[in-house]
Every structure is written in C-alpha cells, then in structure tokens.
Protein backbone atom coordinates (compact mmCIF):
# COMPACT_ATOMS: atom_id res chain seq x y z
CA UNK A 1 -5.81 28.78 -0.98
CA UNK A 2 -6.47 27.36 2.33
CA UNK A 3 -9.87 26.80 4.05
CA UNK A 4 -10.79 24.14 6.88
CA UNK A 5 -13.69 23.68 9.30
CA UNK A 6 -13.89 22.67 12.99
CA UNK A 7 -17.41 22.39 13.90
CA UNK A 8 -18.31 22.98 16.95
CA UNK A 9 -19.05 19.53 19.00
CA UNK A 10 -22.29 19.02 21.12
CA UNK A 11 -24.51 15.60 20.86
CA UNK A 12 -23.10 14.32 17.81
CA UNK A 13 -20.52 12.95 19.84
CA UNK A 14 -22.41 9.79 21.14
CA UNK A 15 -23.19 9.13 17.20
CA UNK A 16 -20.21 6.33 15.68
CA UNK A 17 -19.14 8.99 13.15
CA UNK A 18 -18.94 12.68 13.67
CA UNK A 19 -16.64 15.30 12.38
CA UNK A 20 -14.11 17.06 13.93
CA UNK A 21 -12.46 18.96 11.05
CA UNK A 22 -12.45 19.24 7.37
CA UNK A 23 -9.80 21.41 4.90
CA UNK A 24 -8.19 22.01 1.46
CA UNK A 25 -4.32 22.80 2.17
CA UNK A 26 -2.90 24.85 -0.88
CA UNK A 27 -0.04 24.72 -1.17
CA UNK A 28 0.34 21.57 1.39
CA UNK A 29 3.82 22.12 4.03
CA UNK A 30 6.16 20.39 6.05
CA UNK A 31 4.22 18.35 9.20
CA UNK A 32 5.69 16.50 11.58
CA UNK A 33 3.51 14.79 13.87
CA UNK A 34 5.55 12.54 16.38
CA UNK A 35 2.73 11.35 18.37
CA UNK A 36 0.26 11.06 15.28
CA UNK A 37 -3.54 12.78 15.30
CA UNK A 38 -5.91 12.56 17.93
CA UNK A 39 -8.58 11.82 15.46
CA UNK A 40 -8.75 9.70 12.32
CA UNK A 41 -8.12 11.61 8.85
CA UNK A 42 -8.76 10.69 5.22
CA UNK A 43 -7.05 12.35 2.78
CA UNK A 44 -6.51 12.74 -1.04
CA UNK A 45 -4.06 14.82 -3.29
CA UNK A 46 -5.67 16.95 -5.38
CA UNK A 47 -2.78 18.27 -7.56
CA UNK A 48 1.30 18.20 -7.13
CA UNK A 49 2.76 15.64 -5.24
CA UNK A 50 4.36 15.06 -1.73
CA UNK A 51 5.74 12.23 0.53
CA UNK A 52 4.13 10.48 4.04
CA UNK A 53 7.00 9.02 6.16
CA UNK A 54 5.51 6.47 8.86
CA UNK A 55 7.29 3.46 10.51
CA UNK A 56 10.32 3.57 8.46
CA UNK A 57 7.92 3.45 5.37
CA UNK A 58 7.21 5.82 2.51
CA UNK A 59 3.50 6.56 0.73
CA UNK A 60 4.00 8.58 -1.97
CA UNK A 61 1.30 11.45 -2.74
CA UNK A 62 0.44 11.86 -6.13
CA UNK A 63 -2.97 13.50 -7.65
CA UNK A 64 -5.89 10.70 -7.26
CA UNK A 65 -3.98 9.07 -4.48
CA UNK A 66 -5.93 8.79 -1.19
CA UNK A 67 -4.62 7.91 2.41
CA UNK A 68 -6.05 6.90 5.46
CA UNK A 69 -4.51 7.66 8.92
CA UNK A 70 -5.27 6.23 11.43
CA UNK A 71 -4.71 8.11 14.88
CA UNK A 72 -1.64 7.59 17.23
CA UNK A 73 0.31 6.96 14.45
CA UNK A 74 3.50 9.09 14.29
CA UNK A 75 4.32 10.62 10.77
CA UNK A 76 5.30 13.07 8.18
CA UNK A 77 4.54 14.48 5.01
CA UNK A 78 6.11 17.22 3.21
CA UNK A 79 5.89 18.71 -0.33
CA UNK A 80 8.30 17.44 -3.39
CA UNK A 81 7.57 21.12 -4.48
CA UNK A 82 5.22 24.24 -3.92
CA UNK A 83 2.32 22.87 -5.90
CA UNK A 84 1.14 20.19 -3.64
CA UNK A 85 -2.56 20.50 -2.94
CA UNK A 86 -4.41 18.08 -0.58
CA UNK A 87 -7.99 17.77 0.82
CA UNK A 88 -8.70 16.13 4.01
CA UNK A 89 -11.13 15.03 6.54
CA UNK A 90 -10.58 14.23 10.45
CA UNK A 91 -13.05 12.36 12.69
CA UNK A 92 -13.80 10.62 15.73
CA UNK A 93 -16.75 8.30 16.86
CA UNK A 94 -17.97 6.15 20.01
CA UNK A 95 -16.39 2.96 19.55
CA UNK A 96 -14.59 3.87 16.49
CA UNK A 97 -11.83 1.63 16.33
CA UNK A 98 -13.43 -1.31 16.22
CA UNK A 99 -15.82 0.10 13.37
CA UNK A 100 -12.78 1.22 11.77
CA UNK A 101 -10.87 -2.00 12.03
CA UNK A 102 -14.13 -4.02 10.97
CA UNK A 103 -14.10 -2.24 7.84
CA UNK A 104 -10.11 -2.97 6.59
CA UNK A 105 -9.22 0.44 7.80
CA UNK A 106 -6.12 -0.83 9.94
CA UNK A 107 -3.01 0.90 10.25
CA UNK A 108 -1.83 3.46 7.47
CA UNK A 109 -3.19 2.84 4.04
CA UNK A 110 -2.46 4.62 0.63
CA UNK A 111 -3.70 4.15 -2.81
CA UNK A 112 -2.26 4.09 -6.26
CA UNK A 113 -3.64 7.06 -8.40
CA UNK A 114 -7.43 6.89 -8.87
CA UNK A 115 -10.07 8.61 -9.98
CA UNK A 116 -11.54 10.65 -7.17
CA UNK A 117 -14.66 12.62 -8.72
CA UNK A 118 -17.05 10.63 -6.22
CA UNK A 119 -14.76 10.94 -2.91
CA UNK A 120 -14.73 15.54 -4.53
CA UNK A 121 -18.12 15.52 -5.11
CA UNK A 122 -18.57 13.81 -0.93
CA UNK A 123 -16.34 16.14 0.21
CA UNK A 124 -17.80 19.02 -1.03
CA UNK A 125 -20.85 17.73 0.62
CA UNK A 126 -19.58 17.35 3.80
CA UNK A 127 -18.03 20.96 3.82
CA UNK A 128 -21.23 22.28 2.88
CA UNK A 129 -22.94 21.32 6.35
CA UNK A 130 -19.52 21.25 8.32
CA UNK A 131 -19.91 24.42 10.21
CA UNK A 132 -23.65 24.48 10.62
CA UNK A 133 -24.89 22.99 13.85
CA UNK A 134 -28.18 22.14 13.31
CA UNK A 135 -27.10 19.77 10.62
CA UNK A 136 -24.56 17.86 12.90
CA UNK A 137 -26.29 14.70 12.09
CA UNK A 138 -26.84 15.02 8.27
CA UNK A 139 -23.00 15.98 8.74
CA UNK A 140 -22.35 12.76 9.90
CA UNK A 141 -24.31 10.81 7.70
CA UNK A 142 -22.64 12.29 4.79
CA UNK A 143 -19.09 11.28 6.43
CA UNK A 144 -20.28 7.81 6.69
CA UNK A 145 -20.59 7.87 2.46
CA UNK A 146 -17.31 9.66 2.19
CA UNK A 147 -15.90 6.49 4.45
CA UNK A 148 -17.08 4.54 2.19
CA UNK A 149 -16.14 5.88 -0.64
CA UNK A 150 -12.63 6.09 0.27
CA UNK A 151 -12.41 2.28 1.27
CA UNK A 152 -13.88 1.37 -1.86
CA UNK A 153 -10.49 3.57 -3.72
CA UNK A 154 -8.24 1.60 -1.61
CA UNK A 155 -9.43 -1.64 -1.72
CA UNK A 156 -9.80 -1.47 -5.68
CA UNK A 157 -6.30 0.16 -5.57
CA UNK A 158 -5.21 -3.30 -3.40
CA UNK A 159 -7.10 -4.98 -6.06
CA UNK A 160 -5.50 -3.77 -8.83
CA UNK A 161 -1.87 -4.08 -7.02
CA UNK A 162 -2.57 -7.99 -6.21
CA UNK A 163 -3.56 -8.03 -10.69
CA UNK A 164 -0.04 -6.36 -11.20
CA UNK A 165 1.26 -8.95 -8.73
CA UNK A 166 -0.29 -11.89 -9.97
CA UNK A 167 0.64 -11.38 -13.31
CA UNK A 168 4.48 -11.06 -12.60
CA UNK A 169 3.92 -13.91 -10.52
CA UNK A 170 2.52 -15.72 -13.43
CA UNK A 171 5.49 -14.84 -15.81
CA UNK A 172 8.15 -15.74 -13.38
CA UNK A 173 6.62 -19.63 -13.00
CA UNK A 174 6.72 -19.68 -16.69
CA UNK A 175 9.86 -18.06 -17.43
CA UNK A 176 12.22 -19.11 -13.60
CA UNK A 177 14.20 -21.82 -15.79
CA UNK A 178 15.97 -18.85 -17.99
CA UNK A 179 17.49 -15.40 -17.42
CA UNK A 180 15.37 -12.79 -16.24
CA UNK A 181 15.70 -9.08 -15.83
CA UNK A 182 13.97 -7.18 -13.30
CA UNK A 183 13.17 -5.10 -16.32
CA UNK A 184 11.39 -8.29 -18.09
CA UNK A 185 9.19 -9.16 -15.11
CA UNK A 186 8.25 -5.23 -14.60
CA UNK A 187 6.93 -5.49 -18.33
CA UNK A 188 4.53 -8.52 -17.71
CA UNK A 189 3.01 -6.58 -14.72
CA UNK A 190 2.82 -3.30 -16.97
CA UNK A 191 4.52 -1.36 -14.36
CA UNK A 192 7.82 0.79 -14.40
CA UNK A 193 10.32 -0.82 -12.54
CA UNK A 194 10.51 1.50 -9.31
CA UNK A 195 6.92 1.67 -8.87
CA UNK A 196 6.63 -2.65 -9.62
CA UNK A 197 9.23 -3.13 -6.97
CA UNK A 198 7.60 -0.77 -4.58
CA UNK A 199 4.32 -2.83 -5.19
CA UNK A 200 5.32 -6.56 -5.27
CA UNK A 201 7.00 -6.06 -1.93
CA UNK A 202 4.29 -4.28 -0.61
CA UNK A 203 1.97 -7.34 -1.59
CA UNK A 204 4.40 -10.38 -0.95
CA UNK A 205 6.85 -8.84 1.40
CA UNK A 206 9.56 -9.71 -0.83
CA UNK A 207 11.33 -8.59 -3.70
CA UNK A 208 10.67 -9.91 -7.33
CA UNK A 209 13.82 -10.95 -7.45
CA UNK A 210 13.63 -12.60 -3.81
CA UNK A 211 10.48 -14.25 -5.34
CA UNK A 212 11.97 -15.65 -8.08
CA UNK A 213 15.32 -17.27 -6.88
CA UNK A 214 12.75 -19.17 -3.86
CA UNK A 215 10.88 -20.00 -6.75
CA UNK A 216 14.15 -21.77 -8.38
CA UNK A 217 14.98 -23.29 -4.95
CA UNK A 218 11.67 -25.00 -4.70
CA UNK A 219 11.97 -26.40 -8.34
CA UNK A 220 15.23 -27.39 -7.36
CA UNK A 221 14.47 -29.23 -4.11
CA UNK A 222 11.46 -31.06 -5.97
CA UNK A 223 14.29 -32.43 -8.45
CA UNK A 224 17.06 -33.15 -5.98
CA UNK A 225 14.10 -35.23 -4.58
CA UNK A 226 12.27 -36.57 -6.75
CA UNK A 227 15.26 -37.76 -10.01
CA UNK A 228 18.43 -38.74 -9.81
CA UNK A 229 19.95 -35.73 -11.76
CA UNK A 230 23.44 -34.20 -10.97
CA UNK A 231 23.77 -31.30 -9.06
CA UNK A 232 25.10 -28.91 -12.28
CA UNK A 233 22.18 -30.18 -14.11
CA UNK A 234 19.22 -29.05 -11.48
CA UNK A 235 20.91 -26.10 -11.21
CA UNK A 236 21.11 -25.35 -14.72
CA UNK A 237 17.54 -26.68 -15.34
CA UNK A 238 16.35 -24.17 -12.61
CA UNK A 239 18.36 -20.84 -14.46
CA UNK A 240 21.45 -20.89 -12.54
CA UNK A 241 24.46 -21.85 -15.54
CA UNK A 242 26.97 -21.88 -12.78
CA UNK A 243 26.96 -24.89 -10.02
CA UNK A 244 29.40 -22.66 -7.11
CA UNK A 245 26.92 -19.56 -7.40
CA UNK A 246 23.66 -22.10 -7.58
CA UNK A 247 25.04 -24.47 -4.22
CA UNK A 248 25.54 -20.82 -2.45
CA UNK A 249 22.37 -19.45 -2.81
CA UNK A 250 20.82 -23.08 -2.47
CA UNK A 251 22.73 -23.35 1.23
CA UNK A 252 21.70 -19.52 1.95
CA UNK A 253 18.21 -20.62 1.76
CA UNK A 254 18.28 -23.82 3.23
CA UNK A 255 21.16 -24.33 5.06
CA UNK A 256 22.53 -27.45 3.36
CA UNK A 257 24.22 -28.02 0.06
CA UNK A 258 22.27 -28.96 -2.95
CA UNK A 259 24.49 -32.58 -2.60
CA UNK A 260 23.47 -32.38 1.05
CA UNK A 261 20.12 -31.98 0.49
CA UNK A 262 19.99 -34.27 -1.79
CA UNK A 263 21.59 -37.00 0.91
CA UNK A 264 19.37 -36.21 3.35
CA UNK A 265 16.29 -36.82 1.15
C-alpha cells in the first residue's frame, strides 16, 4: 500500500529543516532520476530488497538498510522483485547544505542492515503532523531527530565496516608471508566473500587482494634494503614461491626490478 504527504509550505521555509514530503512505497518501482531530487531524502527498506545505481556505483537495498540522498545527484533504484517496500522522507532547509555537509551527510550514503525500530518509530512521528499546518514547526523539529537518527545508523554501519576492515587487515599482516585465499581473509572479517569485497574496497579503495600483494611489496622493499638476501629468497619470504611472477608484480608496482631496486638502494 502506498501513502505519502506533501505538506503544504508557508513560514517553515526560513526554518534550517522543513519537510517537503514523506511516503511508504509498497511495492517500491523502477525510478530513474537523471538530474537527481530537488530536495534531500532519507530512506530505509522496510521489507524485500532493491538496487540504487549512482555514479557508476551500486547500494544495495536490503530490510534495515538506510540511504541518504543527497539532491542533484542523478540515480536509480529498482526492485530485485515485487516485494520491495521502502519508507522515505524528503526535505529542504535555509542553508542546508552546509548543515548537511557539517554533519557527514556528503554525497550518497548507504548502510549495512540495521536495526531501524527508532528511525519507524520517528517516522511515524513525523507522518503524524506531516499534513497538518499548524504543526509545521513541531514537524520540523521532529525531522531534525529523524536526521539524527539516521546519521547515527550510518555512521555505526561505517563503524562496524572499518571493525570488518581492520580485522582482515590484521590477519593479512600476520598471515602476508604464506598463501592466502580470498576465502581465508573473508573468514577473519566474518563476512561472506561478495559482501567483504564490496566492503574493504569501499573502506580502503582497494581490493583485499590489492591490499595484500602492496603489503608483500613493502616487506619486500624493507628487505631488499635493509639485508643482503637474494632476490628468490625475499620473494619467497614475502609469499611469492616463484622469483619471475614475484620480479613482475614487484616492477608493476614500482617500476624497477627487485635486483634494480635493490641497486639503487
């Protein structure tokens, strides 16, 4: 079932928050929004599941998961199937960008699953007053809390991404100097592999395994520095068995030879 709000606008306007629409979409559809919203919109996945498409990037939409968009920002969502639910929230406010940016809300941001009782029980609130105007301002107020509320999900989603992170992290200093399996390093973060990869990108902007062969380089450098080990040796002491495969991806990331390096040091 489908129900939304557009209050009508008058002197809330001048206030830093104020509401300019609020919804449940059941089931959620296809939009395509190519020039983005004119307002800012919060929203959260209350059953099924879908996909946003933004920049060349995908945020999956999962129950618990909450997004912020900001507006301006082209995008798309769609359903994975007919039992995709959503709730959302749009607003505007004087000087609103600034606020917005001053709180971490920059650019689009999605959560991991959470629990979202406290961000239902705010939106309910909000809905409640939405289309009365005499209550424009309480309105507002109660946006302000559901603001909050959401940046408090997606920061202690980013929280709990950088724990997954740092733990792989962790595991791959320990274990760089043997074979490792993407599988492997996915266990010590507790995630599944898709959703680990999707995660420790997201955080470092690299891949695990990206992360792990600089990791090998830098041991490697340190040694070609620092002893007078051969070349096969480093490599093998960093968890590369073969010297031709460990000298290529040692001269893809530095542009020298391992022997080179070493001469130049």
């Amino acid at each position: 079932m489908n129900r939304s709000v557009y209050p009508i606008l008058g002197a809330e306007v001048s206030l830093p928050f104020y509401l300019t629409g609020i919804g449940t979409t059941d089931p959620e559809y296809h939009i395509v929004r190519t020039e983005g919203l004119i307002s800012h919109q919060i929203m959260f996945t209350t059953g099924g599941s879908g996909m946003l498409i933004s920049q060349g990037r995908e945020f999956p939409q999962t129950k618990g998961v909450c997004t912020f968009m900001p507006p301006a920002v082209p995008h798309e969502y769609y359903p994975d199937n007919r039992d995709w639910q959503t709730s959302w929230v749009v607003f505007r406010g004087s000087a609103l960008a600034d606020i917005m940016r001053a709180m971490g809300f920059e650019g689009i941001r999605s959560s991991a699953p959470v629990n979202t009782d406290d961000l239902e029980h705010l939106f309910s609130a909000v809905f409640a007053v939405a289309g009365e105007y005499s209550k424009a301002e309480k309105c507002s107020q109660l946006l302000y809390s559901y603001i909050l509320e959401a940046r408090r999900l997606l920061d202690g989603s980013a929280n709990a991404a950088n724990d997954h992170v740092s733990r792989a992290a962790g595991f791959i200093e320990r274990e760089f100097r043997r074979d490792l399996s993407l599988s492997e390093i996915a266990d010590s973060a507790g995630l599944s592999e898709q959703h680990f990869c999707r995660v420790f990108r997201k955080v470092t902007g690299m891949t695990p395994i990206e992360f792990l062969t600089r990791k090998r380089i830098s041991e490697a450098k340190t040694l070609l520095s620092d002893t007078d080990m051969s070349v096969s040796d480093i490599g093998r002491a960093v968890g590369y068995t073969d010297r031709s495969y460990f000298t290529s991806v040692f001269r893809k990331y530095e542009g020298f030879s391992p022997s080179d390096y070493k001469k130049l040091k």
